[in-house]
N, C-alpha and C. Protein backbone atom coordinates (compact mmCIF):
# COMPACT_ATOMS: atom_id res chain seq x y z
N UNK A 1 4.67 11.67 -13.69
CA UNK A 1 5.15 10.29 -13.76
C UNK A 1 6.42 10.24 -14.59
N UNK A 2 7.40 9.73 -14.42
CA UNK A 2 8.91 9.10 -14.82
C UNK A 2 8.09 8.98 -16.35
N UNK A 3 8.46 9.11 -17.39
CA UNK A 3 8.77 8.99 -18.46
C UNK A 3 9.27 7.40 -19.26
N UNK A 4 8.60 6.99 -20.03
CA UNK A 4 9.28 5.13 -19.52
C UNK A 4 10.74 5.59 -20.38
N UNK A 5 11.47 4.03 -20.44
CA UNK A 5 12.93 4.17 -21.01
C UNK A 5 12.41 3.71 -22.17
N UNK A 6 13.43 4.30 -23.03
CA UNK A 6 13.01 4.16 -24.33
C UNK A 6 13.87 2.74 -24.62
N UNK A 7 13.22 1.46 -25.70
CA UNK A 7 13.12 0.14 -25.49
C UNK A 7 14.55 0.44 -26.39
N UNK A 8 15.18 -0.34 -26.33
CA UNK A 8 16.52 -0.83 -27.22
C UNK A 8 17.11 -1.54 -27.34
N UNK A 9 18.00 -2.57 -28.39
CA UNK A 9 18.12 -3.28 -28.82
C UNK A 9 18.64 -4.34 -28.00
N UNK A 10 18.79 -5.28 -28.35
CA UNK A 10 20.13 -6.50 -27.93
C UNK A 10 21.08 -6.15 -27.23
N UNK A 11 21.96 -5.44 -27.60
CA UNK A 11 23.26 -4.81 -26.71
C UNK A 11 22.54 -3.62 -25.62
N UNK A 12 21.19 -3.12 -25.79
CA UNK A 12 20.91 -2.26 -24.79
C UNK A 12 21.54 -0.93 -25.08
N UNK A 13 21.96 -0.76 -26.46
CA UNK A 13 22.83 0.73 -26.20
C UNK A 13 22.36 1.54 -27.37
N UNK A 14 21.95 1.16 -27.94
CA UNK A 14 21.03 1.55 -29.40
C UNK A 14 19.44 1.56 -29.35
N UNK A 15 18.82 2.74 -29.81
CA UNK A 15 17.04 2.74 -29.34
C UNK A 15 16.89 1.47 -31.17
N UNK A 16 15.87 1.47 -30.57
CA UNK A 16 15.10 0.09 -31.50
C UNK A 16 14.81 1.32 -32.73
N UNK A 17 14.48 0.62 -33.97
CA UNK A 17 14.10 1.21 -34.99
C UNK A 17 12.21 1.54 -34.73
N UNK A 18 11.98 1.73 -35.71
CA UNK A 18 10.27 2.63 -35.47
C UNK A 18 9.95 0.98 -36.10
N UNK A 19 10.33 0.05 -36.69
CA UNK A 19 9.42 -0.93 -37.21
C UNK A 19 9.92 -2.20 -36.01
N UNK A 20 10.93 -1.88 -35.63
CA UNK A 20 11.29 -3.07 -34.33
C UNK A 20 10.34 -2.40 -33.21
N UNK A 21 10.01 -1.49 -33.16
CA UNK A 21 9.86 -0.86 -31.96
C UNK A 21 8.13 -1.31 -32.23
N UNK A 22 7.32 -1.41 -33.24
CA UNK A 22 6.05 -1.68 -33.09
C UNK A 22 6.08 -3.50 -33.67
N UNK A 23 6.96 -4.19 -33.32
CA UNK A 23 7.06 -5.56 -33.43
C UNK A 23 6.52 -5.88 -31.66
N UNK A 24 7.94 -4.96 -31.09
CA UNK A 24 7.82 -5.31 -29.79
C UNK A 24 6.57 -4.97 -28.96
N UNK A 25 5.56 -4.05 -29.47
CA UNK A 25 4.61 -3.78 -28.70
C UNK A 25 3.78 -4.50 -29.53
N UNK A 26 3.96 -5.00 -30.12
CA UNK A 26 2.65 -6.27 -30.85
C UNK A 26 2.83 -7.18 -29.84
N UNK A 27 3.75 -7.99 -30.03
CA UNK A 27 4.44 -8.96 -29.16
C UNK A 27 3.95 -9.04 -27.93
N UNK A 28 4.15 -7.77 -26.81
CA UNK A 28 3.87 -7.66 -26.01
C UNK A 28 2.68 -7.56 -25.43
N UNK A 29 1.61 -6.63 -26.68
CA UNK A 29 0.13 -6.90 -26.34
C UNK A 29 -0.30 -7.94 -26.62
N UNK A 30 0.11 -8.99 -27.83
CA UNK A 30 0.01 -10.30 -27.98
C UNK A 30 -0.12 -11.37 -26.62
N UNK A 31 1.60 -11.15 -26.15
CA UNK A 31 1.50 -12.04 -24.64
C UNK A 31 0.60 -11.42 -23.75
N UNK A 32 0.41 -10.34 -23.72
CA UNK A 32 -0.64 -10.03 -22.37
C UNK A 32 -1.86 -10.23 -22.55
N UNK A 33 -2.35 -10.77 -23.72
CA UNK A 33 -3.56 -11.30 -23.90
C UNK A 33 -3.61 -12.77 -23.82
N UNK A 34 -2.68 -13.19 -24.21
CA UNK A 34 -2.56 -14.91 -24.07
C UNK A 34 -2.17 -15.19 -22.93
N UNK A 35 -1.39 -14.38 -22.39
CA UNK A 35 -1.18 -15.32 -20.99
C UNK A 35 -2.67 -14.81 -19.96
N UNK A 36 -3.42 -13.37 -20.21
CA UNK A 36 -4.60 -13.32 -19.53
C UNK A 36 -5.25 -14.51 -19.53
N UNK A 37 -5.85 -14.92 -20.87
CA UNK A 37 -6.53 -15.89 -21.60
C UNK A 37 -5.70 -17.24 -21.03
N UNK A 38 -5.01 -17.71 -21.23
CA UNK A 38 -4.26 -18.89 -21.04
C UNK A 38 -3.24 -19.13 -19.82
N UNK A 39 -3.15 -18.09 -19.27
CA UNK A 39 -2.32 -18.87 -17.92
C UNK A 39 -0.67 -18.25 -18.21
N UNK A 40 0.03 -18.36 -17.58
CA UNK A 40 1.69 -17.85 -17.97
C UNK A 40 2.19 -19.22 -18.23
N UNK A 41 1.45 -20.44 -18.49
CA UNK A 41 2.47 -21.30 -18.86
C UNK A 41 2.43 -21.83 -20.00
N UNK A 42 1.69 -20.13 -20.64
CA UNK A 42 1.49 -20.87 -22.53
C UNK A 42 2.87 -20.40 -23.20
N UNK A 43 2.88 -21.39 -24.23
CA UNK A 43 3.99 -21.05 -25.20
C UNK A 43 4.53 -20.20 -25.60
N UNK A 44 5.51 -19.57 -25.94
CA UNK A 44 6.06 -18.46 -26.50
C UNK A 44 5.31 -18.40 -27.94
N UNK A 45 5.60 -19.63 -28.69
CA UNK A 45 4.96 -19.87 -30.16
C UNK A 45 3.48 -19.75 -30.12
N UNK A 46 2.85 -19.79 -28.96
CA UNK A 46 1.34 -19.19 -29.15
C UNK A 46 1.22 -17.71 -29.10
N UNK A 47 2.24 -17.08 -28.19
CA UNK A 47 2.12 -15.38 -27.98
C UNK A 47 2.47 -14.78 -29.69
N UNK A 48 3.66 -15.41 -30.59
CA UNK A 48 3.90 -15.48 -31.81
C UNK A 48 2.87 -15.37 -32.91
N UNK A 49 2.19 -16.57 -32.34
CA UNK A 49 0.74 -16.66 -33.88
C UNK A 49 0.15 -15.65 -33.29
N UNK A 50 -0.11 -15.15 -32.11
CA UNK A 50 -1.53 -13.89 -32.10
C UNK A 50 -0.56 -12.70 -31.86
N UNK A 51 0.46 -12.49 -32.39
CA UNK A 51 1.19 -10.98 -32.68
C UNK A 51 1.33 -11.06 -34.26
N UNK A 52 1.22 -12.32 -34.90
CA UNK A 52 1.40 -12.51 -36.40
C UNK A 52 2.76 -12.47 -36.59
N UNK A 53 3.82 -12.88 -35.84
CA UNK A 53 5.47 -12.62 -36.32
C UNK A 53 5.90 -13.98 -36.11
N UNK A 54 7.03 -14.01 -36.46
CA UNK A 54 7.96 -15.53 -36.60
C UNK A 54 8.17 -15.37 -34.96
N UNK A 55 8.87 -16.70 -34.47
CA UNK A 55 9.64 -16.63 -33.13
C UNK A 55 10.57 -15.68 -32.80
N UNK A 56 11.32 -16.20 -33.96
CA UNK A 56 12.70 -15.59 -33.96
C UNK A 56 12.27 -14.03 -33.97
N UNK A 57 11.75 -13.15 -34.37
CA UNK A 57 10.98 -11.96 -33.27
C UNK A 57 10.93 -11.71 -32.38
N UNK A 58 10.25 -12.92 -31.71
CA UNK A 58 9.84 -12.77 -30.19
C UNK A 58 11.19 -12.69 -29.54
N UNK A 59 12.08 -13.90 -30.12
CA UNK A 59 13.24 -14.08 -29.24
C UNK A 59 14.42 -13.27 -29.55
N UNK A 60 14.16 -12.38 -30.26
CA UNK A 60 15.37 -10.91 -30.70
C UNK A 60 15.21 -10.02 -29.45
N UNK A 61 13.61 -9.94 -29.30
CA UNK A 61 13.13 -8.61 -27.89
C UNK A 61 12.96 -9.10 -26.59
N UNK A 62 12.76 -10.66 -26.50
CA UNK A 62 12.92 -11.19 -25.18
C UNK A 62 13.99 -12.61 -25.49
N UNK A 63 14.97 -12.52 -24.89
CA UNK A 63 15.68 -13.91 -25.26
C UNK A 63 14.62 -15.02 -24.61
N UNK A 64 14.36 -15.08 -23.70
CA UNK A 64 13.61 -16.24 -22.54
C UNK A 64 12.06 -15.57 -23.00
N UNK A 65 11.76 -16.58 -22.01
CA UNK A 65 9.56 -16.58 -21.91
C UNK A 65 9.87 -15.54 -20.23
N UNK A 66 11.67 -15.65 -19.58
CA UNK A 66 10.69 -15.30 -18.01
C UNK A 66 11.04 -13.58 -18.75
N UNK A 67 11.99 -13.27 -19.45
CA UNK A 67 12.11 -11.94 -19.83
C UNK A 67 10.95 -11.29 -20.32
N UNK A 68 9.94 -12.03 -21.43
CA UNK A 68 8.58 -11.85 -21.94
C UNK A 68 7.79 -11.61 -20.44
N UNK A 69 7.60 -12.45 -20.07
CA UNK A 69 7.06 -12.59 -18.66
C UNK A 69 7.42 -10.82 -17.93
N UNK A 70 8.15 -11.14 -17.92
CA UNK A 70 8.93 -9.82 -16.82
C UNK A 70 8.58 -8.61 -17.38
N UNK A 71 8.71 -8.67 -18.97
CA UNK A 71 8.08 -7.34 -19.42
C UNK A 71 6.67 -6.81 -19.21
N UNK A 72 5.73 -7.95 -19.72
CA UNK A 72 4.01 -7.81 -19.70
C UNK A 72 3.98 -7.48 -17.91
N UNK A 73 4.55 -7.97 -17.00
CA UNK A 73 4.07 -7.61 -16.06
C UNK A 73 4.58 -6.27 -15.31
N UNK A 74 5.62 -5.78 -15.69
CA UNK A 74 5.93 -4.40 -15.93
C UNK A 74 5.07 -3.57 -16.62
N UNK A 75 5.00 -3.85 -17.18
CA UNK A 75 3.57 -3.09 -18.69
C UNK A 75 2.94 -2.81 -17.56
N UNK A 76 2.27 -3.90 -17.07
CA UNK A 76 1.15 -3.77 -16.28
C UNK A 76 0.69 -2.79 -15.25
N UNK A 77 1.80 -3.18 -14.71
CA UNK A 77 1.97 -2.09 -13.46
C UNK A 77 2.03 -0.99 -13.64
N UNK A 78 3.07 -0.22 -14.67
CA UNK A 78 3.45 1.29 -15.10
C UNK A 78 1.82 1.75 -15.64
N UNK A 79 0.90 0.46 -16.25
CA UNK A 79 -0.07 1.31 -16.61
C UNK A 79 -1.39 1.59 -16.24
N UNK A 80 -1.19 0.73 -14.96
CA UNK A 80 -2.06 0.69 -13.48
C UNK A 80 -2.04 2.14 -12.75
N UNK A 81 -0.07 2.22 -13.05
CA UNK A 81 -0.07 3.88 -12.28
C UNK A 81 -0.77 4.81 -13.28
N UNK A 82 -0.38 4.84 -14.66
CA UNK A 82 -0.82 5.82 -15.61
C UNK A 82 -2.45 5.93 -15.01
N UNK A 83 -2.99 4.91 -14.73
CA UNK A 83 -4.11 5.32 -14.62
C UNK A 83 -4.57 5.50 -13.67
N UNK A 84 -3.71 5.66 -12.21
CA UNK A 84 -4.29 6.74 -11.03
C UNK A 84 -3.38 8.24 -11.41
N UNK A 85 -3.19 8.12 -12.13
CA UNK A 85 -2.54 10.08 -12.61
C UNK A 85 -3.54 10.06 -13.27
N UNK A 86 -4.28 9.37 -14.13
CA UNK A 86 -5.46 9.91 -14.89
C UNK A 86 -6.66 10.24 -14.43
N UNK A 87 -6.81 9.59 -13.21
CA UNK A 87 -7.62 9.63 -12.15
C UNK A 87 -7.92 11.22 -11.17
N UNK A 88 -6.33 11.33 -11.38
CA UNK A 88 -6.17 12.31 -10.52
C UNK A 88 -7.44 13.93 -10.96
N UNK A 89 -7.60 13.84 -11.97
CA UNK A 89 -8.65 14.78 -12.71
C UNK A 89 -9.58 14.74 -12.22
N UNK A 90 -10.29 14.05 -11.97
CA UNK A 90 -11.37 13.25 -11.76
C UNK A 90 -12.36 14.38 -11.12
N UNK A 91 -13.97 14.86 -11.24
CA UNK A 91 -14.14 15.47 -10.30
C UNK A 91 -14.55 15.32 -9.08
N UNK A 92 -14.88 13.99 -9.26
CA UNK A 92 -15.23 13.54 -7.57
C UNK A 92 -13.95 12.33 -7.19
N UNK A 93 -12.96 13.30 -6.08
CA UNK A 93 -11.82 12.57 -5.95
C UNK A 93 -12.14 10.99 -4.66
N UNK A 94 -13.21 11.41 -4.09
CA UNK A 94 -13.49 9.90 -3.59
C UNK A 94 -13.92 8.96 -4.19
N UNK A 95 -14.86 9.02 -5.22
CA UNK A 95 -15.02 8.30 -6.60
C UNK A 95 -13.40 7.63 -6.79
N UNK A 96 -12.59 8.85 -6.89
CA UNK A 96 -11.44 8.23 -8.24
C UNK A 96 -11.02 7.44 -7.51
N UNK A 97 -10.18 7.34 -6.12
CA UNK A 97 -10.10 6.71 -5.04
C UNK A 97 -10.43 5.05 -5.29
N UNK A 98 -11.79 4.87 -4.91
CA UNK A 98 -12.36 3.59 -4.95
C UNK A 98 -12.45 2.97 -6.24
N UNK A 99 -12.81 3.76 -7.20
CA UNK A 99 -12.35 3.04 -8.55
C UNK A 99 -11.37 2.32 -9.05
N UNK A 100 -10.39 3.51 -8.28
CA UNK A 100 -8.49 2.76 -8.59
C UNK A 100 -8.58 1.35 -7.52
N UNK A 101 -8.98 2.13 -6.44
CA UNK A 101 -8.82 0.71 -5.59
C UNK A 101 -9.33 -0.70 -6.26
N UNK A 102 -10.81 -0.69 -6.38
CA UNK A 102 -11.17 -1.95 -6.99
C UNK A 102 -10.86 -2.04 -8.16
N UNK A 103 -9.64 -1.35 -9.19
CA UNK A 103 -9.37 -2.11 -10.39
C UNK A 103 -8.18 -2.34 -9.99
N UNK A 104 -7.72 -2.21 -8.82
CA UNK A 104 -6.03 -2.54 -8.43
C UNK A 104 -6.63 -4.25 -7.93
N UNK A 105 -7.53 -4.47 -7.02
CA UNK A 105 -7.96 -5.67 -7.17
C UNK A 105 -8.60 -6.44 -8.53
N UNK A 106 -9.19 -6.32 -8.76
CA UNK A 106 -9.33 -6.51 -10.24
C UNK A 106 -7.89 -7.16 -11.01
N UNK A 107 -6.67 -6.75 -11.20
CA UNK A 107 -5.65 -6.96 -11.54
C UNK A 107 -4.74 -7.86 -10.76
N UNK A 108 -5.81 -8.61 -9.46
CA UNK A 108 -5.31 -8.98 -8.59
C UNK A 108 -4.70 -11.01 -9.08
N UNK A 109 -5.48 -11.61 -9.21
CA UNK A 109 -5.20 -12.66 -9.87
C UNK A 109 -4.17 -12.83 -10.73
N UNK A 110 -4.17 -11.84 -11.70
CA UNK A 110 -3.39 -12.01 -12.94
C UNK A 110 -1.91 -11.74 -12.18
N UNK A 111 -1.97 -11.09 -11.59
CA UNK A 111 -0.51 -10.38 -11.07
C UNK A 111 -0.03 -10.89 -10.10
N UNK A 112 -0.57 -11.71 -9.16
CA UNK A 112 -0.47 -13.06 -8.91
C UNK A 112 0.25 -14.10 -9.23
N UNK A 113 -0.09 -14.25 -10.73
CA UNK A 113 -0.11 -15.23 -11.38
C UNK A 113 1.74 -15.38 -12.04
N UNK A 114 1.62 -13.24 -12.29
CA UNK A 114 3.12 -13.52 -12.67
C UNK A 114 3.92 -13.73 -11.84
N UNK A 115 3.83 -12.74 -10.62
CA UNK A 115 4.59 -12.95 -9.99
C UNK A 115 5.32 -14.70 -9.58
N UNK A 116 4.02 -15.33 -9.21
CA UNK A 116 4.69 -16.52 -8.93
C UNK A 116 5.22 -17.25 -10.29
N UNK A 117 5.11 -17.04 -11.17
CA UNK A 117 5.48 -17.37 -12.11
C UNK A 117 7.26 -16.97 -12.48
N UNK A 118 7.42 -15.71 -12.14
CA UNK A 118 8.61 -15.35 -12.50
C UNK A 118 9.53 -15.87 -11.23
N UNK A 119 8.88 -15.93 -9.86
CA UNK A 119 9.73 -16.10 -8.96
C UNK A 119 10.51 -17.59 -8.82
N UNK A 120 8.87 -18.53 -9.50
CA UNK A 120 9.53 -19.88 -10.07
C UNK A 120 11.01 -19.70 -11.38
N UNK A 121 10.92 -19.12 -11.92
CA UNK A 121 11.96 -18.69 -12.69
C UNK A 121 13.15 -19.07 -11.87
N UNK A 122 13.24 -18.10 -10.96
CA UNK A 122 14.01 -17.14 -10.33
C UNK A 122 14.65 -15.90 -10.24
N UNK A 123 13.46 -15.57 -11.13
CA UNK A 123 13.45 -13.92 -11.22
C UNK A 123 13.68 -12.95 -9.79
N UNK A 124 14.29 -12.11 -9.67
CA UNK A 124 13.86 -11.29 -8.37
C UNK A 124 12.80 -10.27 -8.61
N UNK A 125 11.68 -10.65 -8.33
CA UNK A 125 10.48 -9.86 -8.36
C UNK A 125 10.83 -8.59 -7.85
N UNK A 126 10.75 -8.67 -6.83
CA UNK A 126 10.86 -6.99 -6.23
C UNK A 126 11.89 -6.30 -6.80
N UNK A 127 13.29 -6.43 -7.36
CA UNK A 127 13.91 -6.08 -7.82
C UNK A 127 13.50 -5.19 -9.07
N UNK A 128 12.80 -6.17 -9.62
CA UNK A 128 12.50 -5.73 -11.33
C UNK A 128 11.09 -5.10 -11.45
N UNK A 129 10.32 -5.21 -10.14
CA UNK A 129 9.59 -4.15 -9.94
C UNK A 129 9.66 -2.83 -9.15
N UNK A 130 10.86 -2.46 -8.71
CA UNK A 130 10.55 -1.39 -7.81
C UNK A 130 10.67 -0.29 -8.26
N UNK A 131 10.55 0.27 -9.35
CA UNK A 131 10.88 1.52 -9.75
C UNK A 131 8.99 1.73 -10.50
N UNK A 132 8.54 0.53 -10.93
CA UNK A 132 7.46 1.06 -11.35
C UNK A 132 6.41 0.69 -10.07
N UNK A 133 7.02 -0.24 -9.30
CA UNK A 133 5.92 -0.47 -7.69
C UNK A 133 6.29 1.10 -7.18
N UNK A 134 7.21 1.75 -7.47
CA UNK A 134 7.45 3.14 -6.63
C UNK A 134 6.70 4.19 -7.37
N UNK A 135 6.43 4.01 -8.57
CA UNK A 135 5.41 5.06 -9.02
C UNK A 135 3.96 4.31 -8.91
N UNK A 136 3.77 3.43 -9.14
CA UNK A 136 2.23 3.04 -8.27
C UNK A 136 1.99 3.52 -7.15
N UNK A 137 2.79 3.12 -5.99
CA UNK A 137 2.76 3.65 -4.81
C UNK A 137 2.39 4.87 -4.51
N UNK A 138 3.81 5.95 -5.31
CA UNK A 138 3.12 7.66 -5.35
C UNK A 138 2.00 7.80 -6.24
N UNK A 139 1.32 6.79 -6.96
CA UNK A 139 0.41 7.24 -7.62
C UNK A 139 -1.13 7.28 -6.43
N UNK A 140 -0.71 5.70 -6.38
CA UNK A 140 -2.13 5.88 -5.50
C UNK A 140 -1.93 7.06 -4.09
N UNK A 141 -0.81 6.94 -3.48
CA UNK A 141 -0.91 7.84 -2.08
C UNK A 141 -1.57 9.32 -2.62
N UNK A 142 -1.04 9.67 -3.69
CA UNK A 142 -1.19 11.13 -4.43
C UNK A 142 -3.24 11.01 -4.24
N UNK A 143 -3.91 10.10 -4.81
CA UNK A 143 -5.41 10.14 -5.01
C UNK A 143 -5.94 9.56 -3.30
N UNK A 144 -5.04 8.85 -2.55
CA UNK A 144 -5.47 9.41 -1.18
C UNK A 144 -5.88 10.00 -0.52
N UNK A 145 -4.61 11.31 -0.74
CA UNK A 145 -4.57 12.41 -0.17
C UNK A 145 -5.80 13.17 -0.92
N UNK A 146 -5.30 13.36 -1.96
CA UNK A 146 -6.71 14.14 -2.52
C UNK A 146 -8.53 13.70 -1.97
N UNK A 147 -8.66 12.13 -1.73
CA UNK A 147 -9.78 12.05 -1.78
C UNK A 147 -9.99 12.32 -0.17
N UNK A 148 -8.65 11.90 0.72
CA UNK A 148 -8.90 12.77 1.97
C UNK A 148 -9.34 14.05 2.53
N UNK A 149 -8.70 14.95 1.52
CA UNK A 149 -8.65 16.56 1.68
C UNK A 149 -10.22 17.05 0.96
N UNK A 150 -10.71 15.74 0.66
CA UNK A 150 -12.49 16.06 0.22
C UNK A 150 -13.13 16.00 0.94
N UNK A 151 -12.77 14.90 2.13
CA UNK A 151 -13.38 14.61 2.77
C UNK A 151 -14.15 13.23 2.49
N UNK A 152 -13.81 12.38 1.88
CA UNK A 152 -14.24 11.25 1.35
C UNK A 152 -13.97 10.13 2.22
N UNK A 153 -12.48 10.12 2.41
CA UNK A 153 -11.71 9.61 3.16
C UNK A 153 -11.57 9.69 4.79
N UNK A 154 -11.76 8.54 5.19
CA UNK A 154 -10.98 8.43 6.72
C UNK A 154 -10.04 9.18 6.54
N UNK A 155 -9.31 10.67 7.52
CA UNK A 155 -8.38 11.27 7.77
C UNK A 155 -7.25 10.67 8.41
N UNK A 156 -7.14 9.37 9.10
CA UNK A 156 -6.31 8.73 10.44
C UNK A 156 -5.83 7.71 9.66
N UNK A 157 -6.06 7.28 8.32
CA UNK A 157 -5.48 6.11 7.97
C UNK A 157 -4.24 6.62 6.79
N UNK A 158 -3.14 5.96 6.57
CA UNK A 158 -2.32 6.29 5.59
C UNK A 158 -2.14 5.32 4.70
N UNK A 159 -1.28 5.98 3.47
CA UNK A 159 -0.46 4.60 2.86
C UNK A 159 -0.52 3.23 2.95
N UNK A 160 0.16 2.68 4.16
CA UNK A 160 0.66 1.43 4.60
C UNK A 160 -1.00 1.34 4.93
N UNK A 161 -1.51 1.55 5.50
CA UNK A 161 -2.90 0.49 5.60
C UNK A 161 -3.23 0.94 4.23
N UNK A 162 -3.81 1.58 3.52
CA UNK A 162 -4.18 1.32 2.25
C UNK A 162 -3.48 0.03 1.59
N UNK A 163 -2.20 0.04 1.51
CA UNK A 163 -1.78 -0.86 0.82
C UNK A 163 -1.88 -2.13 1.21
N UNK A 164 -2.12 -2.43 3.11
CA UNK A 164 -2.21 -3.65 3.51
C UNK A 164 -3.92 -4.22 3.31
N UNK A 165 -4.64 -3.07 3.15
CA UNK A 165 -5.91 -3.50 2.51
C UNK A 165 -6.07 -3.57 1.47
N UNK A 166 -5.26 -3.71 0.53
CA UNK A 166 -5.37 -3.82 -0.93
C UNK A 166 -4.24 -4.98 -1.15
N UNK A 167 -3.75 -5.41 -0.34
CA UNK A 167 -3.40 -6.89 -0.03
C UNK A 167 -4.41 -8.48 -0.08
N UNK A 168 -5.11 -7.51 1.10
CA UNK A 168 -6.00 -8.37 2.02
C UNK A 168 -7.28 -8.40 0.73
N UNK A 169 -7.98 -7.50 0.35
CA UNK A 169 -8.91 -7.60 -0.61
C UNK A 169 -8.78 -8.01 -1.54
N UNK A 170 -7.50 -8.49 -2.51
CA UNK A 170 -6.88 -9.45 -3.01
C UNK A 170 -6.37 -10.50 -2.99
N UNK A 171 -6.60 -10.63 -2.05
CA UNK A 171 -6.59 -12.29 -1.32
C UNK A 171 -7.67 -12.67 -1.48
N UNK A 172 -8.98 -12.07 -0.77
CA UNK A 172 -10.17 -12.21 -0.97
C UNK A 172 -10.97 -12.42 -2.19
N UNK A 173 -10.40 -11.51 -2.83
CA UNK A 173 -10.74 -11.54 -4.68
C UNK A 173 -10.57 -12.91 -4.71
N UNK A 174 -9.35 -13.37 -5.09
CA UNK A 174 -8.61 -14.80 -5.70
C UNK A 174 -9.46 -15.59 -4.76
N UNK A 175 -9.85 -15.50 -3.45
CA UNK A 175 -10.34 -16.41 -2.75
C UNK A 175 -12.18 -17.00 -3.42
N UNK A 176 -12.49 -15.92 -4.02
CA UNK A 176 -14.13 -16.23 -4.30
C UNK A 176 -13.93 -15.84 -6.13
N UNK A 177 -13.09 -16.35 -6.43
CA UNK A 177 -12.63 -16.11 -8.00
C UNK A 177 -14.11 -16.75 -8.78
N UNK A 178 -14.16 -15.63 -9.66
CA UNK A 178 -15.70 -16.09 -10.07
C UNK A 178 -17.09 -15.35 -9.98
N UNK A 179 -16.71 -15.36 -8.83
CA UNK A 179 -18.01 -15.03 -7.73
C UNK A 179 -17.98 -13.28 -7.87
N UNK A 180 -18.98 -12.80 -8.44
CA UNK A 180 -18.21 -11.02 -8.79
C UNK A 180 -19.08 -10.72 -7.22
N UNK A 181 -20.76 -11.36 -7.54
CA UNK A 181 -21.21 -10.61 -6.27
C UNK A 181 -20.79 -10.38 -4.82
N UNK A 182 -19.96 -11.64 -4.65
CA UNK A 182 -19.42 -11.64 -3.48
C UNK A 182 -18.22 -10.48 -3.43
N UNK A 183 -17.18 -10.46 -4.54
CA UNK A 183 -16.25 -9.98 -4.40
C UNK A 183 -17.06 -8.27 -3.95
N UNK A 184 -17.72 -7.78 -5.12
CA UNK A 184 -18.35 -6.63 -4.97
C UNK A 184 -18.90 -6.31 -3.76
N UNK A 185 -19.54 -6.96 -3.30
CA UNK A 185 -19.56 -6.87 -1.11
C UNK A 185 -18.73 -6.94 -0.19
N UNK A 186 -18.01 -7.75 -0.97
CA UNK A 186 -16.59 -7.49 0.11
C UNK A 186 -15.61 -6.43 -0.30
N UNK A 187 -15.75 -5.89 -1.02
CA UNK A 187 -15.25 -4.49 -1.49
C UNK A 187 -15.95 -3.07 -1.13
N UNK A 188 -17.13 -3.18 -0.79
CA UNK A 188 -17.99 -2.51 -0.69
C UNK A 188 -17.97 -2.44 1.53
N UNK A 189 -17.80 -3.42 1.79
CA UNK A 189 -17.24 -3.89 3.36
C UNK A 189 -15.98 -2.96 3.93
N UNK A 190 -14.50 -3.11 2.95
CA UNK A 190 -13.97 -2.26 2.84
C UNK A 190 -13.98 -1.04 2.61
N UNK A 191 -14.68 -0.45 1.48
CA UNK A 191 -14.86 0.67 1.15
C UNK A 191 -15.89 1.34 2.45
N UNK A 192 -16.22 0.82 3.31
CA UNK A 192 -17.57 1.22 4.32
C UNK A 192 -16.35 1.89 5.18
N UNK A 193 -15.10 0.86 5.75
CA UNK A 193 -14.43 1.25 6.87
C UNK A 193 -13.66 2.18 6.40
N UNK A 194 -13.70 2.72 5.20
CA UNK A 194 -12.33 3.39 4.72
C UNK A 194 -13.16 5.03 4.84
N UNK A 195 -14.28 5.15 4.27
CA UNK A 195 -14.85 6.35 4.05
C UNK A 195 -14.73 6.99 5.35
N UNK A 196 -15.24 8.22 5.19
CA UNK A 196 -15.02 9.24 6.06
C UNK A 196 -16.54 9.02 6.95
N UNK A 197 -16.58 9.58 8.26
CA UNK A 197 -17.96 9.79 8.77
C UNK A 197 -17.36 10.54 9.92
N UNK A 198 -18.39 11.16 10.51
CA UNK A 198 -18.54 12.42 11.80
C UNK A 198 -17.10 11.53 12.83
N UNK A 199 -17.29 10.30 12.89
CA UNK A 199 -16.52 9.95 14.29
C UNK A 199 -14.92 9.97 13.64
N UNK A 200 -14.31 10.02 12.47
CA UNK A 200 -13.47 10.12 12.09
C UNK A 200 -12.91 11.69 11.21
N UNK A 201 -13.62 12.81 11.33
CA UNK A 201 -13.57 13.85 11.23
C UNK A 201 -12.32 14.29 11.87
N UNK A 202 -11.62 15.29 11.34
CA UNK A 202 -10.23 15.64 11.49
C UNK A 202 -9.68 15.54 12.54
């Protein structure tokens, strides 16, 4: 996995100091808990009191709420992938597979949530995600393949349907929000057509 960029200052041309540098990841785990908890249309001055720093903090490492915004949901993603490379170990790779899958839904609401949130901005979403949507992407195809070559996996399906079913099952999520048992059957629905069996053998 890409290595993240190392965070830096205001002008962007200088790395942050070691005590700015654990402001900003307060900050940041701060907002990603408040806006979990509260929605993306809480205050900057609430993400503030539960990092314990002044504003003027917050607003040194993010000028705006959509830049705050834009970061936590970056976070997110880069560490969605971290954790299908961690996966990748795994010893039962159809296990790791479906795990990633249903915590990629799982993350489905919230991410959701930014997105439309930033796009109200007028953020360009895809823009400011595609370098870490491109290591998600090779992350999950990478535990695909593996859980294919186990034999876990349907052999005939690729990528692009994975990803258009991990669309669709996130729709579904948000659709019965709440409801785990349901979601968990309808995940389990998916996970039925995806596995491997005799009629889909190489």
């Amino acid at each position: 996995m890409t290595p993240p960029k190392r965070a830096s200052g205001p002008g962007g041309d200088r790395p942050l100091r070691a005590d700015a540098l654990r402001n900003r990841a307060r900050v940041l785990e701060a907002a990603e808990a408040v806006f979990a908890a509260h929605g993306t249309s809480v205050s900057t001055e609430e993400v503030a009191r539960r990092a314990g720093v002044g504003i003027g903090t917050v607003f040194r490492h993010f000028p705006t709420k959509e830049a705050l915004l834009e970061a936590v949901f970056v976070t997110r993603l880069a560490r969605l992938a971290a954790e299908a490379d961690a996966l990748m170990g795994a010893e039962d790779p159809g296990e790791a597979f479906f795990t990633f899958f249903a915590r990629v839904v799982g993350h489905a609401a919230t991410k959701n949530a930014f997105t439309a949130a930033l796009a109200e901005a007028g953020v360009d979403v895809r823009a400011t995600t595609a370098e870490t949507g491109r290591e998600l992407r090779r992350a999950l195809g990478a535990l695909l393949r593996r859980a294919q070559d186990a034999g876990a996996v349907r052999p005939d399906i690729g990528l692009p349907e994975v990803l258009a079913l991990l669309v669709g099952a996130s729709q579904a999520a948000e659709h019965v929000a709440g409801d785990d048992e349901v979601r968990a059957r309808t995940l389990t629905v998916v996970f039925d057509g995806l596995r491997a069996s005799p009629d889909h053998a190489g």
